[in-house]
N, C-alpha and C. Protein backbone atom coordinates (compact mmCIF):
# COMPACT_ATOMS: atom_id res chain seq x y z
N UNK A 1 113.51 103.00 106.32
CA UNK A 1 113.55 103.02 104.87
C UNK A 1 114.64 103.99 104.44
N UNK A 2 115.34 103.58 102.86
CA UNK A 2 116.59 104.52 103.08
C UNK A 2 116.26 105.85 102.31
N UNK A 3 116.45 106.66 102.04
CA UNK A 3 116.52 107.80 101.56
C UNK A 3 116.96 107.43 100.09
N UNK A 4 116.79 106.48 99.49
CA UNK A 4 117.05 106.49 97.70
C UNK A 4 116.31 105.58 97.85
N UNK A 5 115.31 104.91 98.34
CA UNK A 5 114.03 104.06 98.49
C UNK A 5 112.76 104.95 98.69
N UNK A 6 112.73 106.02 99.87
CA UNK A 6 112.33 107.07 99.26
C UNK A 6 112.08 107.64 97.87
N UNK A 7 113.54 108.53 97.28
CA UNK A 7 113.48 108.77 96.47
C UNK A 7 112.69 108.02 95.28
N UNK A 8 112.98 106.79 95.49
CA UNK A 8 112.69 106.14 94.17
C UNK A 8 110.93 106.04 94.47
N UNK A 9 110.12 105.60 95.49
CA UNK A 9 108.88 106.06 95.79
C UNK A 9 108.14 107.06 94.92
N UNK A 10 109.11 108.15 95.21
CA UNK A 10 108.47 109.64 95.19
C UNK A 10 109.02 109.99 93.66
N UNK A 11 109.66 109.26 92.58
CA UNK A 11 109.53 109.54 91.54
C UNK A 11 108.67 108.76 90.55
N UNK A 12 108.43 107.69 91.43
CA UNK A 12 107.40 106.33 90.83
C UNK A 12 105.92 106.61 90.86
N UNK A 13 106.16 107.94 91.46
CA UNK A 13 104.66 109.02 91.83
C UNK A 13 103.84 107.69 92.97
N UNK A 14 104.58 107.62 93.65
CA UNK A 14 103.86 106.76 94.55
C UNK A 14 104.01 107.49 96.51
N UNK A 15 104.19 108.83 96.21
CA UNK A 15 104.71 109.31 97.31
C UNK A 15 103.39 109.81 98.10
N UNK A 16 103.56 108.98 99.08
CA UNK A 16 102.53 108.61 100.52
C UNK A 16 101.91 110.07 101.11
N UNK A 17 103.36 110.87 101.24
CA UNK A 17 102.91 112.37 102.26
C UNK A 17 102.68 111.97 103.62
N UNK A 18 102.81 110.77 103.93
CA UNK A 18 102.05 110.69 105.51
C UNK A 18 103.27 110.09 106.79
N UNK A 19 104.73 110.71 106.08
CA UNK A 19 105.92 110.27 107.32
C UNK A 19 105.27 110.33 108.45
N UNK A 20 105.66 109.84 109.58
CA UNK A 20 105.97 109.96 111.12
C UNK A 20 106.91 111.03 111.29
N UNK A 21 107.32 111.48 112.49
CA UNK A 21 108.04 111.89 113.50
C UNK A 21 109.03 110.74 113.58
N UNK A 22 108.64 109.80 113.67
CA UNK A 22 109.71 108.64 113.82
C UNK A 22 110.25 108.21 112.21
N UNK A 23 109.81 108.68 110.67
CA UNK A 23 110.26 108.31 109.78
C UNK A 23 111.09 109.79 109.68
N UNK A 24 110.99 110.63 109.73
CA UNK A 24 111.82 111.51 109.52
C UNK A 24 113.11 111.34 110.49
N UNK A 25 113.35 111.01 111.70
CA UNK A 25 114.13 110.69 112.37
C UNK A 25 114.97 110.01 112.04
N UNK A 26 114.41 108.69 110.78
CA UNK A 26 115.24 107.90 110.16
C UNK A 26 115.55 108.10 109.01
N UNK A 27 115.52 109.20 108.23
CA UNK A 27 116.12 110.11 107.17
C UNK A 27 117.02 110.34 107.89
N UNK A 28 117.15 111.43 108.76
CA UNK A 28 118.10 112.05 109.45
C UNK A 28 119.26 111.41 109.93
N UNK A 29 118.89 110.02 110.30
CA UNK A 29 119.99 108.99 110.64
C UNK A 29 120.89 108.59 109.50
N UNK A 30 119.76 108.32 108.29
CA UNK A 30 120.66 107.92 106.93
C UNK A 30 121.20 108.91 106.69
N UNK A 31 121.39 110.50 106.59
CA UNK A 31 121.84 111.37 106.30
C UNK A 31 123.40 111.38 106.77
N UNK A 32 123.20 111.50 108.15
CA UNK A 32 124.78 111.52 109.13
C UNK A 32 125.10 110.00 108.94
N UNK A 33 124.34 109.02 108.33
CA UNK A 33 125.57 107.39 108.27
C UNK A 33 126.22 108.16 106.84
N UNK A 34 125.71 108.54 106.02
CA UNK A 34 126.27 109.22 104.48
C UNK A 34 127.30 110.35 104.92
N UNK A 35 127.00 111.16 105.73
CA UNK A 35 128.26 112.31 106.10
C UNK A 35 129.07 111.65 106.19
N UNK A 36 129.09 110.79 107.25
CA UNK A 36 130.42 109.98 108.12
C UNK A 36 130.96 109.43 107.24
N UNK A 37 130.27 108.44 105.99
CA UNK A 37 131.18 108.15 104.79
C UNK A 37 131.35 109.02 103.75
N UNK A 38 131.06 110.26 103.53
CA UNK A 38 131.86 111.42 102.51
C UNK A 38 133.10 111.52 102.83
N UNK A 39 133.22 111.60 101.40
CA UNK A 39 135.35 111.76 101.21
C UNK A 39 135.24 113.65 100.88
N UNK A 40 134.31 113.96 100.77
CA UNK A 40 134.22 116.08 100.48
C UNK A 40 133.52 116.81 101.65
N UNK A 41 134.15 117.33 101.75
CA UNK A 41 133.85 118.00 103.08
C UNK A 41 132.39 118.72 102.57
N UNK A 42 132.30 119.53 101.63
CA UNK A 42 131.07 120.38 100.84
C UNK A 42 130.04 119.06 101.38
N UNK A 43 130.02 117.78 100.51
CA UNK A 43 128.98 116.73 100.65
C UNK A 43 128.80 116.29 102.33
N UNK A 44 129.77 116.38 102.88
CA UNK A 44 129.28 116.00 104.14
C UNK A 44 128.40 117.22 104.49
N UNK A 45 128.61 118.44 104.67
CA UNK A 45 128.56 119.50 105.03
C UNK A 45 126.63 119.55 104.75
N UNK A 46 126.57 119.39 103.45
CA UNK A 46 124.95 119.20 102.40
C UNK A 46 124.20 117.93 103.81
N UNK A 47 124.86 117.34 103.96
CA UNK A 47 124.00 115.95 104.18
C UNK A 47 123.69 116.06 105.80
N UNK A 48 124.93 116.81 106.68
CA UNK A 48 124.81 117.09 107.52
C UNK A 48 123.19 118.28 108.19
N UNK A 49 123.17 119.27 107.12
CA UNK A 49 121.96 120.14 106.77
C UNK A 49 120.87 119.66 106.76
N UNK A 50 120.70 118.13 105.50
CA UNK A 50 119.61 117.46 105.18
C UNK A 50 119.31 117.09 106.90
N UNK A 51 120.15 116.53 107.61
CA UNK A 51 120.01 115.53 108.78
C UNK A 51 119.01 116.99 109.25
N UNK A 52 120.12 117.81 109.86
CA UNK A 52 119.51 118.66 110.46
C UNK A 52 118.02 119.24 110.09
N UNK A 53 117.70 119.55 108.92
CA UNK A 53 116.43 119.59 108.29
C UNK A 53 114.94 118.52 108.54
N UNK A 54 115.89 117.28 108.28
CA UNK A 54 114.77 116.46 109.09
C UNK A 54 114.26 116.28 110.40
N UNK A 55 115.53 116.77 111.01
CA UNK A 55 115.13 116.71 112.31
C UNK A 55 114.05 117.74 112.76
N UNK A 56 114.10 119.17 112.54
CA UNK A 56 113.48 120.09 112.34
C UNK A 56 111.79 119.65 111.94
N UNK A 57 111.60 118.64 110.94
CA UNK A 57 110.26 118.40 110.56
C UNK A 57 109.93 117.44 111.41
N UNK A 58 110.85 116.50 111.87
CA UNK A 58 110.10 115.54 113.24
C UNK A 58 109.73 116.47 114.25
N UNK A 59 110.15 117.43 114.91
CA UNK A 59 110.19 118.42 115.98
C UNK A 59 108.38 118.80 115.67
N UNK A 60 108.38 119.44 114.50
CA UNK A 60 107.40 120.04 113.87
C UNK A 60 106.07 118.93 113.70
N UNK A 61 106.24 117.78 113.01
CA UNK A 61 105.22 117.09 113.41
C UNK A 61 104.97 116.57 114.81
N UNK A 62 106.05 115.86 115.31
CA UNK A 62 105.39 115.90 116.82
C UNK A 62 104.58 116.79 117.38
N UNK A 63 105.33 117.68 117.30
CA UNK A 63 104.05 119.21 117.89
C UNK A 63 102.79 119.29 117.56
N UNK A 64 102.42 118.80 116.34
CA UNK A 64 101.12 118.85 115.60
C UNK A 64 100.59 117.34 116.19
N UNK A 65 101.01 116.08 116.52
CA UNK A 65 100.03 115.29 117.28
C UNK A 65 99.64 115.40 118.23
């Protein structure tokens, strides 16, 4: 699911709370396909973080199953 499908979820107040380890993984993927197409280094730089961030919470839920 993409990350502005998300978004749009989670402003439709329809937001689940119950990702995977494996849905955060695929944030993280949409994140770095969005770096790789930034034309600003700053925006890649942001999105690159987000990636990294998600990855961090897959790490973190895995641990907890």
């Amino acid at each position: 699911m993409s990350l502005l499908l998300q978004e749009r979820r989670f402003l439709a107040g329809r937001w689940l709370g119950m990702e995977t380890p494996h849905d955060y993984r695929k944030f993280a993927e949409e994140c770095r396909r969005l770096a790789k197409e930034a034309q600003d280094g700053e925006h890649r730089r942001a999105l690159e973080q987000m990636a990294e961030a998600w990855l961090r919470l897959a790490r973190e839920a895995q641990q907890k199953d």
